[in-house]
C-alpha atoms as a PDB file:
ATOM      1  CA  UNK A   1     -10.480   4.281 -29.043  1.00  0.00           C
ATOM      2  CA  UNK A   2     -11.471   4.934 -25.486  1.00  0.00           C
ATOM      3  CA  UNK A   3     -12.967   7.605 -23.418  1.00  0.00           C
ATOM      4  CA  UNK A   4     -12.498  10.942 -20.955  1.00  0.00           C
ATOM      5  CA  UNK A   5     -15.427  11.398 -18.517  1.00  0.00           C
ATOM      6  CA  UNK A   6     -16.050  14.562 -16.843  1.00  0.00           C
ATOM      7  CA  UNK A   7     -18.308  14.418 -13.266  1.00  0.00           C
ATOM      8  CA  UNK A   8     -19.142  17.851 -11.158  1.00  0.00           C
ATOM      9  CA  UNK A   9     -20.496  18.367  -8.059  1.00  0.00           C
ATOM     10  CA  UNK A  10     -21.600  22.009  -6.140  1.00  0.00           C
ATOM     11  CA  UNK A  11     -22.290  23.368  -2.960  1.00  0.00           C
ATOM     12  CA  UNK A  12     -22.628  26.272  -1.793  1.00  0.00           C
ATOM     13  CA  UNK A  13     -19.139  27.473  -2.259  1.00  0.00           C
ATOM     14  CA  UNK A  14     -17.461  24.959  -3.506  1.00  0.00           C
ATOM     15  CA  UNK A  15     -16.722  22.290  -6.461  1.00  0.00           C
ATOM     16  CA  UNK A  16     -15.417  19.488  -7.520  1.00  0.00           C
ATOM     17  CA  UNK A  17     -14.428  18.290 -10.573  1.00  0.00           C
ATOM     18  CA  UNK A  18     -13.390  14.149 -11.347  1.00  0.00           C
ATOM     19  CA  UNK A  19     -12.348  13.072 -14.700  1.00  0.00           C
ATOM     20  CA  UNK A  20     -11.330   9.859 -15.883  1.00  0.00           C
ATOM     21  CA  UNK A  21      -9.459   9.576 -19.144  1.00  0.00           C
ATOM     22  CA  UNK A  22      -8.939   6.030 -20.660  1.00  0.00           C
ATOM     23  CA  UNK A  23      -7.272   5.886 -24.724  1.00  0.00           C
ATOM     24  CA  UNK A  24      -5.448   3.568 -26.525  1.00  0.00           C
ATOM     25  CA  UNK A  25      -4.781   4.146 -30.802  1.00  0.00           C
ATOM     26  CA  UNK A  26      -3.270   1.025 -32.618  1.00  0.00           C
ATOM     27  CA  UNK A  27      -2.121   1.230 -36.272  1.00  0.00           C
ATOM     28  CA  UNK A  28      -1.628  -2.123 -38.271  1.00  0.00           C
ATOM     29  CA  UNK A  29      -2.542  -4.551 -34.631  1.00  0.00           C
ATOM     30  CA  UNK A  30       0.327  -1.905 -32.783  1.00  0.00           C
ATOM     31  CA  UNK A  31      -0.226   0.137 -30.099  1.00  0.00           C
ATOM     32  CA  UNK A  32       1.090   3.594 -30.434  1.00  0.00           C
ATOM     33  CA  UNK A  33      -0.624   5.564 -27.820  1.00  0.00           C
ATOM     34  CA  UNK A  34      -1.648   4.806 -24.637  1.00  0.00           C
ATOM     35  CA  UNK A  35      -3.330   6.453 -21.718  1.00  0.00           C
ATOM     36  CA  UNK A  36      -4.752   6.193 -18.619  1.00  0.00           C
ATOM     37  CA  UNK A  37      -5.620   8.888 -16.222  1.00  0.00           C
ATOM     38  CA  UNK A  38      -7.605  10.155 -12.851  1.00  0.00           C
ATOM     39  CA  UNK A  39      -8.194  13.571 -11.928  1.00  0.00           C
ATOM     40  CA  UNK A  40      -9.555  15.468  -9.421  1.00  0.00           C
ATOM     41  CA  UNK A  41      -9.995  19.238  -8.767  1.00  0.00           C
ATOM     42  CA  UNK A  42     -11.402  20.985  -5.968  1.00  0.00           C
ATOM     43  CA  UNK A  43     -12.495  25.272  -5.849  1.00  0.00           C
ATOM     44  CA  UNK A  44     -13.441  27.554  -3.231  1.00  0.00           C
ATOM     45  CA  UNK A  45     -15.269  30.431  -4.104  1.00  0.00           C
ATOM     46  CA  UNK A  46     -14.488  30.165  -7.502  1.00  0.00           C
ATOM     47  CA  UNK A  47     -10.400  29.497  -7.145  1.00  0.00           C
ATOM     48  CA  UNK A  48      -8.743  26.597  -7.202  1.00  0.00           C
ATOM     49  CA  UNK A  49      -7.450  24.591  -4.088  1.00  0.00           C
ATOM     50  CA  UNK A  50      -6.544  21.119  -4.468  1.00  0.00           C
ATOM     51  CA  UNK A  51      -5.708  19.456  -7.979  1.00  0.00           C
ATOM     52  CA  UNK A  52      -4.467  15.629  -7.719  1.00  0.00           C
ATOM     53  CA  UNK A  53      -4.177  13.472 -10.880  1.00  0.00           C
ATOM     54  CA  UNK A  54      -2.302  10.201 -11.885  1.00  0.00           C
ATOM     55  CA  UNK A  55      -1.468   9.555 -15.013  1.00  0.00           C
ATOM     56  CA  UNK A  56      -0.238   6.436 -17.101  1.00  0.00           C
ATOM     57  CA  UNK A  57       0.966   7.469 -20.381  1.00  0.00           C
ATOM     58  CA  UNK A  58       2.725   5.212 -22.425  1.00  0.00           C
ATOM     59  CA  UNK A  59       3.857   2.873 -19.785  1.00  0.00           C
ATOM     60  CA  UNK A  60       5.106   5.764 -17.619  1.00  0.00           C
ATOM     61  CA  UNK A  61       3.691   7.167 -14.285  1.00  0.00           C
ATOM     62  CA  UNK A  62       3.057  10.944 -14.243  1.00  0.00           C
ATOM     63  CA  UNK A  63       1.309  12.247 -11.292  1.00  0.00           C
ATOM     64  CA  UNK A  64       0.794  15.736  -9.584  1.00  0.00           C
ATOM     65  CA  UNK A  65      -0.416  16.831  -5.718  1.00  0.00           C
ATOM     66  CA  UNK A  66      -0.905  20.191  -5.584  1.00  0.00           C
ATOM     67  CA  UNK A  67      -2.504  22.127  -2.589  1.00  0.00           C
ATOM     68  CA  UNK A  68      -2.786  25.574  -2.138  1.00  0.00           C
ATOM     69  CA  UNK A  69      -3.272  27.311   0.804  1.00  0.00           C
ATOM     70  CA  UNK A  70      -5.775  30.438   0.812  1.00  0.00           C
END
């Protein structure tokens, strides 16, 4: 059916987080769900500060670009 891999990295104060996310389901030869995806997230001192994915679900583009400022 497909995956979802998580990968972290540390510092000192800070992480990372990267996932990639790759599904497809078929019933009878059809495909019914789809999805590919890539993720990252970023914390400082244990709060979050940067999350970016992009997402293909189903033939349609979903994405997000958040910062946030401390």
């Amino acid at each position: 059916i497909g995956h979802s891999n998580y990968y972290f990295t540390h510092s000192e104060n800070e992480m990372s987080v990267t996932n990639d996310t790759q599904f497809e389901v078929e019933l009878f030869g059809v495909k019914i769900f789809s999805i590919n995806s890539k993720s990252i997230e970023k914390y400082e001192n244990d709060k979050l500060v940067f999350f970016k994915s992009n997402t293909l679900q189903n033939d349609k583009k979903k994405y997000v670009n958040l910062n946030i400022l401390i």
